[in-house]
C-alpha atoms as a PDB file:
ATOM      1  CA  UNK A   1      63.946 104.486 251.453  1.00  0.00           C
ATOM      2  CA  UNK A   2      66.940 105.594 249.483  1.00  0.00           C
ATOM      3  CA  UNK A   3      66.880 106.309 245.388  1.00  0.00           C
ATOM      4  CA  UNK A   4      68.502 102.435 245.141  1.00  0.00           C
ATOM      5  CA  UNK A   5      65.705 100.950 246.916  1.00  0.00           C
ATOM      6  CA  UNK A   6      62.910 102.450 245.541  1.00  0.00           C
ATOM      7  CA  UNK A   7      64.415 101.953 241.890  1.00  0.00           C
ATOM      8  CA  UNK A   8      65.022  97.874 243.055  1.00  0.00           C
ATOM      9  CA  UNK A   9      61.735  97.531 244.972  1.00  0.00           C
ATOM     10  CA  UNK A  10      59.179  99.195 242.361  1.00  0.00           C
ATOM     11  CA  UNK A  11      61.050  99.579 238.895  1.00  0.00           C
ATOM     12  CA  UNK A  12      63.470  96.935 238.587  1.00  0.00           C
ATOM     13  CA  UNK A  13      61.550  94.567 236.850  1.00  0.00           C
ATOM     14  CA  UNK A  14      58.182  96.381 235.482  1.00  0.00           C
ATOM     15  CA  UNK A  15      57.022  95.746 232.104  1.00  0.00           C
ATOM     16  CA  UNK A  16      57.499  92.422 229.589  1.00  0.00           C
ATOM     17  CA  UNK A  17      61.091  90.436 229.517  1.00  0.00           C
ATOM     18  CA  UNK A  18      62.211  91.198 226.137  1.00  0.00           C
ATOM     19  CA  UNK A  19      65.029  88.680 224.713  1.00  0.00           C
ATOM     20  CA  UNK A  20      66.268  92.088 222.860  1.00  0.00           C
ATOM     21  CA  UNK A  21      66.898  93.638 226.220  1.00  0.00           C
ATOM     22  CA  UNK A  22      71.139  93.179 227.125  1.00  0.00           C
ATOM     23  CA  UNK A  23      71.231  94.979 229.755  1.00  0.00           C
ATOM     24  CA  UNK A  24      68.430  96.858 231.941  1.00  0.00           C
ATOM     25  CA  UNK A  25      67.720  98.436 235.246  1.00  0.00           C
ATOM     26  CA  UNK A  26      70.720  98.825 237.397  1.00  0.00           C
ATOM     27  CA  UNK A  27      73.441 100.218 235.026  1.00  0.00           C
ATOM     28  CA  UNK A  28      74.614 103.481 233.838  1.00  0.00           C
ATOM     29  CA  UNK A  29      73.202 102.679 230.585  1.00  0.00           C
ATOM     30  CA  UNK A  30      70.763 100.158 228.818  1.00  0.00           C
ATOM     31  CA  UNK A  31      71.624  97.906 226.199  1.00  0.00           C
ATOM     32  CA  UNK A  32      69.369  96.900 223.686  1.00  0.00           C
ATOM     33  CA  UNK A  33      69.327  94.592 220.341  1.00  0.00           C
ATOM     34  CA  UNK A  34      67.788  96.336 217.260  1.00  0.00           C
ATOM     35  CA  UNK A  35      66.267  94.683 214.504  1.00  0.00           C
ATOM     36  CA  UNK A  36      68.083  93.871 211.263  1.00  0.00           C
ATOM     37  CA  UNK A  37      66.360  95.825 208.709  1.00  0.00           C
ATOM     38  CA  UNK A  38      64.594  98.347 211.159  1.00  0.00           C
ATOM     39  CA  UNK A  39      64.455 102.078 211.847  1.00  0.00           C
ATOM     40  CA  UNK A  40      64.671 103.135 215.756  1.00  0.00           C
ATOM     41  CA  UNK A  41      61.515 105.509 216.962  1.00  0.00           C
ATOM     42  CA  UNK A  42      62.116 107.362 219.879  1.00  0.00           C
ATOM     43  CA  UNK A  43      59.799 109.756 221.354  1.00  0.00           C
ATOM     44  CA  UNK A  44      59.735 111.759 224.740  1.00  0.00           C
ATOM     45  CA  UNK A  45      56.757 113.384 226.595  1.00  0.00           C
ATOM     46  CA  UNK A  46      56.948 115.001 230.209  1.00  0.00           C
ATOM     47  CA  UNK A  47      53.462 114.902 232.460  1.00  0.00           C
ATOM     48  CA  UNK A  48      53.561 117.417 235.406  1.00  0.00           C
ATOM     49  CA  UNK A  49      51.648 117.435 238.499  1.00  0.00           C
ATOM     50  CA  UNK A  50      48.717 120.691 238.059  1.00  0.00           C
ATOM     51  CA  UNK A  51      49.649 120.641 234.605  1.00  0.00           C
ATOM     52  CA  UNK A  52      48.524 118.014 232.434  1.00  0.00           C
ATOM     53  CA  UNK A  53      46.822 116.051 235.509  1.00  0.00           C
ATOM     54  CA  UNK A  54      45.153 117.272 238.898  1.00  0.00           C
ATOM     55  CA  UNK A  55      47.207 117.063 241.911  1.00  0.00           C
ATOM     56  CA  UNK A  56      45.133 114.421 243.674  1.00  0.00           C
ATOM     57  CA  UNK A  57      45.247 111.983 240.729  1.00  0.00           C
ATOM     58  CA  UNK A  58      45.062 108.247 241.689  1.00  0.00           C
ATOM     59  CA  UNK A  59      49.103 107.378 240.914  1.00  0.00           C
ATOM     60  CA  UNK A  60      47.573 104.156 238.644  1.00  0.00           C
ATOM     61  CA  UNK A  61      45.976 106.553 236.331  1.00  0.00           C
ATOM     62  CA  UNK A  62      49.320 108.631 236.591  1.00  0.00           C
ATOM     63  CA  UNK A  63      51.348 105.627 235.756  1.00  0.00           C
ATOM     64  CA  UNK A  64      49.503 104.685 232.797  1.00  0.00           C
ATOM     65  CA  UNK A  65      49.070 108.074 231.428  1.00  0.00           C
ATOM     66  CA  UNK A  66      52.740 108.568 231.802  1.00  0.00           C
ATOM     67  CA  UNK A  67      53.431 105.663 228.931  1.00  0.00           C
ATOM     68  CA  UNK A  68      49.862 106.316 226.977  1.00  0.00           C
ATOM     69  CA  UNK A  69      51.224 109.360 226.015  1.00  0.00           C
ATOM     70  CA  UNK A  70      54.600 107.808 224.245  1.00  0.00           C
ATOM     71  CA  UNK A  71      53.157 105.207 223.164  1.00  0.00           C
ATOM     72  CA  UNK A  72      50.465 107.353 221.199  1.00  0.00           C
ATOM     73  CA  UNK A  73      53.671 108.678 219.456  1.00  0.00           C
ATOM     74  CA  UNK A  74      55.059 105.863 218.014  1.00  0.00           C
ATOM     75  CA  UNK A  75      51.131 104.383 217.248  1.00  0.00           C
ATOM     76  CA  UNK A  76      51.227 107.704 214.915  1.00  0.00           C
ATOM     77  CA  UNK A  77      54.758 106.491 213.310  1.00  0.00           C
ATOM     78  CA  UNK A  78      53.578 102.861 212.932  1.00  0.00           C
ATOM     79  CA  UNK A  79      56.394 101.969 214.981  1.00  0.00           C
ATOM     80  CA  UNK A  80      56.064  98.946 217.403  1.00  0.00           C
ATOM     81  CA  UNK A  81      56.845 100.077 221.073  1.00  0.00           C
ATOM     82  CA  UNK A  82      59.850  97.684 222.512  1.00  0.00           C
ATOM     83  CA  UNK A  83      61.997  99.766 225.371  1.00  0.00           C
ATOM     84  CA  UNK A  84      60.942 102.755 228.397  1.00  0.00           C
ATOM     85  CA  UNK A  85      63.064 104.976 229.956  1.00  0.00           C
ATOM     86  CA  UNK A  86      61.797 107.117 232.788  1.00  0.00           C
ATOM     87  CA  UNK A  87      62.777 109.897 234.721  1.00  0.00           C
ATOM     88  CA  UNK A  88      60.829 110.243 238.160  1.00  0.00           C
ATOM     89  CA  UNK A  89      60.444 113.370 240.309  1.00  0.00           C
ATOM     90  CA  UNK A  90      58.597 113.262 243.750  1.00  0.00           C
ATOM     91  CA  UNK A  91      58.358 115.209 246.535  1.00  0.00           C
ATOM     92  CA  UNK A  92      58.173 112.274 248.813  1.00  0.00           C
ATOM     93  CA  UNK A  93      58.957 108.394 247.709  1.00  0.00           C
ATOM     94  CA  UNK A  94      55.386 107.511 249.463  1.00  0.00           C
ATOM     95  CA  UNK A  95      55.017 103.570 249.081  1.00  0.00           C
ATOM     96  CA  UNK A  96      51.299 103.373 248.706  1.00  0.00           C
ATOM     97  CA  UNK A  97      51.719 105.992 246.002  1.00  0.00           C
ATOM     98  CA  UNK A  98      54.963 104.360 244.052  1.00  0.00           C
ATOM     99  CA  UNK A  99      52.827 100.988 244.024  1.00  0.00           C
ATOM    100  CA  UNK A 100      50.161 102.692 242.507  1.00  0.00           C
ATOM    101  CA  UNK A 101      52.004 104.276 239.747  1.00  0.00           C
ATOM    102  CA  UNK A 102      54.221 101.027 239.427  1.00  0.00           C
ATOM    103  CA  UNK A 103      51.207  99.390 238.749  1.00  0.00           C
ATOM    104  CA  UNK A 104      49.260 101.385 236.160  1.00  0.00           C
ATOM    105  CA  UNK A 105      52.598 101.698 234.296  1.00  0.00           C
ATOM    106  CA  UNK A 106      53.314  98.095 234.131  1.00  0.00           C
ATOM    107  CA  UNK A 107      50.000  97.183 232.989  1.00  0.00           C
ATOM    108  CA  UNK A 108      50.427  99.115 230.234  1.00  0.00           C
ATOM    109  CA  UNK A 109      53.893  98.485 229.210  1.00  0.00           C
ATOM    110  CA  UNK A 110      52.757  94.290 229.682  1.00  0.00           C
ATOM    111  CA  UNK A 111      49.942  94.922 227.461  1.00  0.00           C
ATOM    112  CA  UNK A 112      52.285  96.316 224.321  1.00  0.00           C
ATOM    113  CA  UNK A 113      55.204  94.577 225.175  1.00  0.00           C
ATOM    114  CA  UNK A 114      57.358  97.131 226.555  1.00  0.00           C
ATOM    115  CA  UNK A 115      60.097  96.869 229.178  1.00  0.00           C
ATOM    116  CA  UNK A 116      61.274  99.469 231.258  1.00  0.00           C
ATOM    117  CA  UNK A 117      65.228  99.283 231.020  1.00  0.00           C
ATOM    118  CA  UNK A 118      66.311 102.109 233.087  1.00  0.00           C
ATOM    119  CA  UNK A 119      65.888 105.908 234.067  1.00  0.00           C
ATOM    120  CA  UNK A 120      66.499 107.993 236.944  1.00  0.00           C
ATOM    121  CA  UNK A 121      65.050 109.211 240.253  1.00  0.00           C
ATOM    122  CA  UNK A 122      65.084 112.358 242.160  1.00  0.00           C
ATOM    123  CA  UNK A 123      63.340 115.013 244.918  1.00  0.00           C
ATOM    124  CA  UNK A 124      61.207 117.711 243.344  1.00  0.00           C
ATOM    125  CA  UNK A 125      58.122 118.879 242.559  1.00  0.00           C
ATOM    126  CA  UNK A 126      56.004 115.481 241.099  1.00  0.00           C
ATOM    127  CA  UNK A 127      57.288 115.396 237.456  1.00  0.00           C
ATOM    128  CA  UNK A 128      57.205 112.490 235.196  1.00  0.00           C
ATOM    129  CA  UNK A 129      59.389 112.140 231.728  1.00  0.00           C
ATOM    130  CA  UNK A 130      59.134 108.624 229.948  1.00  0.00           C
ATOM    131  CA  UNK A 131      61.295 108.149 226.280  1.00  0.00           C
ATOM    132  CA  UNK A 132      59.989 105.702 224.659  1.00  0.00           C
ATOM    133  CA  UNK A 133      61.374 103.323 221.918  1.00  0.00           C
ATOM    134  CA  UNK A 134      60.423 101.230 219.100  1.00  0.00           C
ATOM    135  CA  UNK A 135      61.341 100.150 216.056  1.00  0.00           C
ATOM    136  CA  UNK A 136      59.562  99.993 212.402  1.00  0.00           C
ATOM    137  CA  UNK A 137      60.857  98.450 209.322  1.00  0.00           C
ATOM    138  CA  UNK A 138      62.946 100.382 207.527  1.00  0.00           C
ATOM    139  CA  UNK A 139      61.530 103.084 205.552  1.00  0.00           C
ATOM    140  CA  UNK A 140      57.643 102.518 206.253  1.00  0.00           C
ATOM    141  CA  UNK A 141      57.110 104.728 209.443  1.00  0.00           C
ATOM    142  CA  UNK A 142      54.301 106.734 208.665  1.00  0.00           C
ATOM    143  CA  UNK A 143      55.163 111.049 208.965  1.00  0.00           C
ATOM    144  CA  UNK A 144      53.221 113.840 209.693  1.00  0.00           C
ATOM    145  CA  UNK A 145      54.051 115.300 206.279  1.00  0.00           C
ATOM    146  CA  UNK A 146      53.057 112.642 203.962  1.00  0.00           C
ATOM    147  CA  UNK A 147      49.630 113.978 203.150  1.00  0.00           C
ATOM    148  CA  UNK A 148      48.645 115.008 199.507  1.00  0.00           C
ATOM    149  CA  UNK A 149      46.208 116.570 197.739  1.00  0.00           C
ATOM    150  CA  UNK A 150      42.650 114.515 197.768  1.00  0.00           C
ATOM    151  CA  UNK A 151      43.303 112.822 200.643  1.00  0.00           C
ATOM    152  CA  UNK A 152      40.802 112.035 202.812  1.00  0.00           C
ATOM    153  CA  UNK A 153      40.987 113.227 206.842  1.00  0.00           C
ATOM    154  CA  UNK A 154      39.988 110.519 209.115  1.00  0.00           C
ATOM    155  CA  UNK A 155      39.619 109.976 212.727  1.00  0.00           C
ATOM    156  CA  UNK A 156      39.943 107.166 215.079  1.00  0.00           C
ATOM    157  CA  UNK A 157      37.220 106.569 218.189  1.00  0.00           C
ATOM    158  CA  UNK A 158      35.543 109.376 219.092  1.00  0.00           C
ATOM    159  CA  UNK A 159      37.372 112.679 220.009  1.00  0.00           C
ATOM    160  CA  UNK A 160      36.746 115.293 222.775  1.00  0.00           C
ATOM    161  CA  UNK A 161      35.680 112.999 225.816  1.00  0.00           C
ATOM    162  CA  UNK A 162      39.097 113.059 227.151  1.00  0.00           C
ATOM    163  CA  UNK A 163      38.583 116.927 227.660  1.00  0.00           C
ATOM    164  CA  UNK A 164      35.167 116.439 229.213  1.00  0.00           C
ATOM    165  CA  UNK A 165      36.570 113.965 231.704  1.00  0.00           C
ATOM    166  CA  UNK A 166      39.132 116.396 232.926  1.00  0.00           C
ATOM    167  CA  UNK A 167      36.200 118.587 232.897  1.00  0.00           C
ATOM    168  CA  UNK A 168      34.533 116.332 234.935  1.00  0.00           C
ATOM    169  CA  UNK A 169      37.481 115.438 237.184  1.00  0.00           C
ATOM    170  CA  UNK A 170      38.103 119.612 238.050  1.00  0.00           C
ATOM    171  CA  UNK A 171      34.325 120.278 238.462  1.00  0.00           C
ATOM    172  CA  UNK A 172      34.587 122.614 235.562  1.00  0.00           C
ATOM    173  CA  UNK A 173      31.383 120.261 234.045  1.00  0.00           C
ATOM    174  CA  UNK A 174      28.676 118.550 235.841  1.00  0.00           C
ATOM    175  CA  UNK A 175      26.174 115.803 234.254  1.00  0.00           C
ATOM    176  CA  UNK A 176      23.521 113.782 236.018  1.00  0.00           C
ATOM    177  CA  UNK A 177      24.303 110.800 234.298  1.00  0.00           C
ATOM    178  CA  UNK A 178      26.609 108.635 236.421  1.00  0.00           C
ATOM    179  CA  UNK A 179      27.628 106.037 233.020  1.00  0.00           C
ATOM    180  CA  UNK A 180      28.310 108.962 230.779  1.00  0.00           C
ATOM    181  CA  UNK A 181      30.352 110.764 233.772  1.00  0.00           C
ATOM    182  CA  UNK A 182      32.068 107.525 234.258  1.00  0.00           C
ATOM    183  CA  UNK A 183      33.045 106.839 230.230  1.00  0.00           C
ATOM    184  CA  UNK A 184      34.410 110.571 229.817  1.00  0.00           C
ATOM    185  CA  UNK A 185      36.897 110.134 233.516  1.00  0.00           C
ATOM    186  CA  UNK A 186      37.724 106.799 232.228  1.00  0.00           C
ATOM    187  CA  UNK A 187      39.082 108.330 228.767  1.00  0.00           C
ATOM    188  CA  UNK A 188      40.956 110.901 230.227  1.00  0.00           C
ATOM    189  CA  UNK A 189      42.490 109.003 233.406  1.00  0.00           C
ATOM    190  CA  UNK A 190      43.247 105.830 231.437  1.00  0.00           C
ATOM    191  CA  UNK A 191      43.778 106.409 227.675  1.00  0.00           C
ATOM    192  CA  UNK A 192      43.846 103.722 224.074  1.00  0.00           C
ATOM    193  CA  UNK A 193      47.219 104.502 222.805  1.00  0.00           C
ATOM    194  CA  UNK A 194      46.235 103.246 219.588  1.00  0.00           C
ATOM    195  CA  UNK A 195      49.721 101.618 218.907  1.00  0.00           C
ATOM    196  CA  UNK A 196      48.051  98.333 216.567  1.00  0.00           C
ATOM    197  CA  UNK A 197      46.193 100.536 214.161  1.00  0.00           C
ATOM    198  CA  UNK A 198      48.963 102.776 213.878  1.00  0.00           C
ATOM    199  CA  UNK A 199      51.208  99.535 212.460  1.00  0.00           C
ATOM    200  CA  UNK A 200      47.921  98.286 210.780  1.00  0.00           C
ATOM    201  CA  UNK A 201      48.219 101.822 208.766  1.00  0.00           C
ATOM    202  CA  UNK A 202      51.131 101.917 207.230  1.00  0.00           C
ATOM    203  CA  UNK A 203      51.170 101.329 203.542  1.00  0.00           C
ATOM    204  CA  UNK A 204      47.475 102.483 203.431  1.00  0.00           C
ATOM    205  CA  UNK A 205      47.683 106.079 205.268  1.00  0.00           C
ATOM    206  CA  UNK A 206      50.138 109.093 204.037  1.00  0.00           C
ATOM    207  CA  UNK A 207      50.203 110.913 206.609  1.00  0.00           C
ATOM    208  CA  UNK A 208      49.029 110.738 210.480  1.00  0.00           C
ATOM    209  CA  UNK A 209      50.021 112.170 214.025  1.00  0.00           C
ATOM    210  CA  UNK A 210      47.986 111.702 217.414  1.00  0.00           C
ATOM    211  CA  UNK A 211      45.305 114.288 218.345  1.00  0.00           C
ATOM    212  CA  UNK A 212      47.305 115.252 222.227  1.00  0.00           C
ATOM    213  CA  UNK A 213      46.424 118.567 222.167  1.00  0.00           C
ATOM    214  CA  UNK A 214      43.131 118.880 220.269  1.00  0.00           C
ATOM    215  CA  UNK A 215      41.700 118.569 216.835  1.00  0.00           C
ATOM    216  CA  UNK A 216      41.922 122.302 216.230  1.00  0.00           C
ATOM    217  CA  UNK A 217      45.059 122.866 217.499  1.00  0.00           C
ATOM    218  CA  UNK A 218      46.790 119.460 215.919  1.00  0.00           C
ATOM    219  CA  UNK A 219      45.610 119.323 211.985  1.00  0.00           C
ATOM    220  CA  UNK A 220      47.243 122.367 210.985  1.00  0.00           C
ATOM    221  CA  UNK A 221      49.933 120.562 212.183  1.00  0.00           C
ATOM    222  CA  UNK A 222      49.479 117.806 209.603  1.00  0.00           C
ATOM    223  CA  UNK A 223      48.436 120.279 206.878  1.00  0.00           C
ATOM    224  CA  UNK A 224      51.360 122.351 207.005  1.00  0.00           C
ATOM    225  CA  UNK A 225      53.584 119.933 207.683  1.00  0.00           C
ATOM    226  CA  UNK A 226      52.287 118.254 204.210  1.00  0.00           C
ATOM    227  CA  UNK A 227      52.393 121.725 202.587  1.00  0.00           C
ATOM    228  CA  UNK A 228      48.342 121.651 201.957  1.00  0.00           C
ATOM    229  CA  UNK A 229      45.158 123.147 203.131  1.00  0.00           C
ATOM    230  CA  UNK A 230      42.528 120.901 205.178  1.00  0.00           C
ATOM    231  CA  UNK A 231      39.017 120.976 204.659  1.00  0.00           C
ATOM    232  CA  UNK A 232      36.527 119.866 207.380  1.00  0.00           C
ATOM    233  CA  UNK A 233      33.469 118.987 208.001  1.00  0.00           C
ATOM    234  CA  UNK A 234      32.308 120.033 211.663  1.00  0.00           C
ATOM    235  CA  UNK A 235      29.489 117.979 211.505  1.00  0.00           C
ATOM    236  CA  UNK A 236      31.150 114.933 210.915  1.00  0.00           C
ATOM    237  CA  UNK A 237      33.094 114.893 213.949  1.00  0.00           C
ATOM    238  CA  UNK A 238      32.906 111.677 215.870  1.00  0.00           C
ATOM    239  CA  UNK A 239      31.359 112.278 218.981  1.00  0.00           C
ATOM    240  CA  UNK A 240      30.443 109.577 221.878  1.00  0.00           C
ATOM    241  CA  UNK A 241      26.845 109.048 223.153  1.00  0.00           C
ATOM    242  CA  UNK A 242      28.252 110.246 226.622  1.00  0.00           C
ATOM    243  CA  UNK A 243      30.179 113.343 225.397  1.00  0.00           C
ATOM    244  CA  UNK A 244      26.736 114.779 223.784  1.00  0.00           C
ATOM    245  CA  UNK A 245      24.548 113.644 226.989  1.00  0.00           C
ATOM    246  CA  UNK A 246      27.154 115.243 229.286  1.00  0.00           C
ATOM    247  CA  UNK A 247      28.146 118.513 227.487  1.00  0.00           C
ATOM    248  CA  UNK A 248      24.988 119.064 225.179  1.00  0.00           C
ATOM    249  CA  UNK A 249      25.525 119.412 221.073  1.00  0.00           C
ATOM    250  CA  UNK A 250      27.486 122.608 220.625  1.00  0.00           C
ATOM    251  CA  UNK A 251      29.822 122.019 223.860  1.00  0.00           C
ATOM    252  CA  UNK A 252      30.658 118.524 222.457  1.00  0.00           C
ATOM    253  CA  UNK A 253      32.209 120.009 219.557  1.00  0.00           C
ATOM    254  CA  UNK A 254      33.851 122.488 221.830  1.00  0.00           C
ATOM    255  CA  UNK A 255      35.584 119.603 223.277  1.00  0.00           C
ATOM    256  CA  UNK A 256      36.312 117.332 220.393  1.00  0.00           C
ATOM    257  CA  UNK A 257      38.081 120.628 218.328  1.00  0.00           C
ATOM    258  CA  UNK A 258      40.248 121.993 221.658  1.00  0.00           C
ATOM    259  CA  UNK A 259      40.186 119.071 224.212  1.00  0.00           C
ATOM    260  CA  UNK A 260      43.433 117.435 224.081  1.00  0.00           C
ATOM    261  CA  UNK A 261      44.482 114.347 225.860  1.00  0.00           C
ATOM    262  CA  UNK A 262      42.420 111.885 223.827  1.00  0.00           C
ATOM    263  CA  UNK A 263      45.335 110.249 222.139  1.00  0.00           C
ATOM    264  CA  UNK A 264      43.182 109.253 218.794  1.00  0.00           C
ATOM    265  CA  UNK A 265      44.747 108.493 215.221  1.00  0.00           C
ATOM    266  CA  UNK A 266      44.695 111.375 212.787  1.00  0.00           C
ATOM    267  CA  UNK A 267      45.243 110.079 209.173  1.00  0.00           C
ATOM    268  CA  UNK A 268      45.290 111.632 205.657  1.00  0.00           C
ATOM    269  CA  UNK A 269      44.358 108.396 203.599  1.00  0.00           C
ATOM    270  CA  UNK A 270      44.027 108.621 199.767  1.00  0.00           C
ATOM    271  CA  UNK A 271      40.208 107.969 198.820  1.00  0.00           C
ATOM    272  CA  UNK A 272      41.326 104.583 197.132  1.00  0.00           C
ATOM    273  CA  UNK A 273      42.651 103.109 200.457  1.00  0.00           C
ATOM    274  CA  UNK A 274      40.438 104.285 203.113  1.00  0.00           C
ATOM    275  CA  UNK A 275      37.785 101.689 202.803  1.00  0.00           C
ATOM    276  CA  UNK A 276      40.677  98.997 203.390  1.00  0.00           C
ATOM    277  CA  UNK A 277      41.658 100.894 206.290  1.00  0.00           C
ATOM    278  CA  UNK A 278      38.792 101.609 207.560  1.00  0.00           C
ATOM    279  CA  UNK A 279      38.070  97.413 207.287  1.00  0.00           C
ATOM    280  CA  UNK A 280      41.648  97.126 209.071  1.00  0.00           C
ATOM    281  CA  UNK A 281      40.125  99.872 212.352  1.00  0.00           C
ATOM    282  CA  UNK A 282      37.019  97.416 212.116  1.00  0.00           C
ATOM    283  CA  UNK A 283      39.291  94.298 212.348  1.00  0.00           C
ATOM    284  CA  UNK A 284      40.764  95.601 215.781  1.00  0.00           C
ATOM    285  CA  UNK A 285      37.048  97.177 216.865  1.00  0.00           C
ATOM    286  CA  UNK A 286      38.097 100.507 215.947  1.00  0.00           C
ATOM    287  CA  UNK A 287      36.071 103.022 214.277  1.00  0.00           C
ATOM    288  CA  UNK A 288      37.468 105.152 211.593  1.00  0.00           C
ATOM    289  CA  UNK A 289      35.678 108.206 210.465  1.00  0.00           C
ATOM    290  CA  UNK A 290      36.151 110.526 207.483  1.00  0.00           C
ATOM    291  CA  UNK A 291      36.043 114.421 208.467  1.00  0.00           C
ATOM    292  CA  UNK A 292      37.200 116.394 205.826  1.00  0.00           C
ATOM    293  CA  UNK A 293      39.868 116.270 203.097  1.00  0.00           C
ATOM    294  CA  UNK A 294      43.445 118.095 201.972  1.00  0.00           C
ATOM    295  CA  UNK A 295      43.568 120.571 199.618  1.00  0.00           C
ATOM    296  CA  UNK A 296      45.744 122.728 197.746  1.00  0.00           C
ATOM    297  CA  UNK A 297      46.647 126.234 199.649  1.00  0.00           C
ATOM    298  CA  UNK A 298      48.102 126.539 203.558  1.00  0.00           C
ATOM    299  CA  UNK A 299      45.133 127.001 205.523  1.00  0.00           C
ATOM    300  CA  UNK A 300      42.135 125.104 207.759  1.00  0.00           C
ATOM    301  CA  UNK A 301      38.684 125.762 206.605  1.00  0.00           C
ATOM    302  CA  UNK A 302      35.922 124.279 209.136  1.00  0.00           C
ATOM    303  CA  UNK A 303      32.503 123.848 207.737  1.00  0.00           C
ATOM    304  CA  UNK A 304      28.989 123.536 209.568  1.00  0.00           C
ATOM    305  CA  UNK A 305      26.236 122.955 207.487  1.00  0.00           C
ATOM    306  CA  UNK A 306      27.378 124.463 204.510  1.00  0.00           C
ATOM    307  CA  UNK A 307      28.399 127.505 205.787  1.00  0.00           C
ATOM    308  CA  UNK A 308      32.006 128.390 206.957  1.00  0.00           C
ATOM    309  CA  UNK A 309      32.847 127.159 211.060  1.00  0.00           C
ATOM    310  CA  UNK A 310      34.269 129.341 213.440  1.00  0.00           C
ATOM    311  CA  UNK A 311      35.919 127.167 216.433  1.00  0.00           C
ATOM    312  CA  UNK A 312      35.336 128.737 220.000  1.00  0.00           C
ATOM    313  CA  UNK A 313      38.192 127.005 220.838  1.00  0.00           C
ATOM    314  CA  UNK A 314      41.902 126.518 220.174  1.00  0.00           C
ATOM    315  CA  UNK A 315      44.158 123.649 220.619  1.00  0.00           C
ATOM    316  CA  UNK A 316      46.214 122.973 223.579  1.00  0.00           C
ATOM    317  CA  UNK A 317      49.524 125.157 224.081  1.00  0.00           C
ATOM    318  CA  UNK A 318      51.686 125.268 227.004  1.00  0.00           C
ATOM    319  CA  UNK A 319      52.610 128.658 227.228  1.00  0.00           C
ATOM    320  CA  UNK A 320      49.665 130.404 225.883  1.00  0.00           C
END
């Protein structure tokens, strides 16, 4: 099976039809409609084999996790996800494996309305690049540095069970309970790009970004970027029923400050909004929970129980 093959037999088609699409697979280039009165988002994230997944990863989960991730980037702009582009690297075009990827990719992309309208193939070392691109009406995507001072810090879901599941996947952590085991892989292997209550937010939030590589690693982030401080509360981290039975109290906040990979919503919201925000996360059966709040000054200040919070852990970084 040669690169034009595989591209026709597993890619040519994968994903919604989009009326906006001119021209897709099969051409140099794709060429696609905007929206009068719309700004383009375009984001690109590369997932590589040993890296950000285990070698022996079921190629669904890699196919979906592939798109989760871009998709989390335009849920944080409030964009609306419309067109994929993806660049594919394998060591051998295996057709049980391409299927399976095929498939947990276009499941995805169906479920937001995405179509994949081109990309490229080659031999290597199993690499996966997807750019991903929306569009959001003009002048209302939310930014990382929209946050002022008095806002309050809230997260969506619960945060850190991504990082246990990999946990759980690499043997690193073991539980007894076979539901709570089950939740955390689930989170990690197949994550909630949460792409509606990122569009749902905008007009009510300042300032948000997705939590990819960890709470403690991804809020000073949003802090500097908004030229504040951020104040939070440790205690008040949300934190799943499975996460805390698997990983026991202290370990759960390990993994909810420097797990990445769980591809929540963080938001700076100004006290005055977040109750109709939070009513707009209940609307789509989304929790929304307040953590902490921006301040004036340039650093993060973690509390416990009153007294200052010293994380064990750091975010995620790639060359660290």
């Amino acid at each position: 099976m040669d690169e034009f093959e595989l591209i026709q037999r597993y890619f040519s088609r994968l994903g919604s039809a989009r009326a906006d699409v001119v021209l897709g697979v099969g051409d140099d280039a794709a060429l696609l409609h905007m929206p009068d009165d719309a700004d383009l988002a375009a984001s690109v994230d590369t997932i590589v084999a040993g890296r950000h997944f285990p070698e022996a990863s079921d190629p669904r989960s890699i196919g979906h996790r592939a798109l989760a991730v871009n998709l989390s980037d335009l849920a944080a702009m409030g964009a609306h996800p419309a067109w994929a582009l993806l660049s594919l690297t394998l060591p051998t075009p295996s057709p049980d494996w391409l299927e399976g990827f095929a498939r947990g990719f276009g499941e995805l992309a169906r479920a937001h309305d995405v179509m994949l309208v081109g990309g490229d193939t080659t031999a290597g070392p199993l690499t996966v690049s997807v750019q991903i691109m929306g569009h959001v009406p003009r002048g209302t995507a939310l930014r990382r540095g929209g946050g002022r001072e008095g806002d309050v810090l809230a997260v969506t879901g619960t945060i850190g069970d991504a990082g246990a599941g990999l946990a759980l996947v690499t043997g690193a952590l073991a539980t007894e309970d076979a539901a709570a085991a089950s939740e955390l892989r689930r989170r990690f292997e197949y994550p909630t790009p949460r792409v509606e209550f990122g569009a749902a937010a905008r007009g009510l939030a300042s300032a948000a970004m997705d939590l990819s590589d960890g709470l403690a690693g991804d809020l000073p982030k949003l802090a500097a970027a908004s030229g504040l401080a951020a104040h939070v509360d440790v205690a008040r981290l949300p934190l799943s029923r499975a996460l805390t039975f698997a990983a026991g109290a202290q370990h759960a906040r390990d993994f909810a400050l420097g797990g990445g990979d769980d591809y929540e919503l963080l938001v700076a919201v100004p006290p005055t909004h977040f109750e109709a925000l939070g009513a707009r996360a209940a609307a789509l059966n989304l929790t929304l929970t307040a953590i902490g709040e921006l301040r004036r000054g340039n650093s993060v200040q973690w509390e416990l129980e009153g007294r200052p919070y010293v994380p064990a852990v750091e975010g995620y970084s790639h060359f660290r």
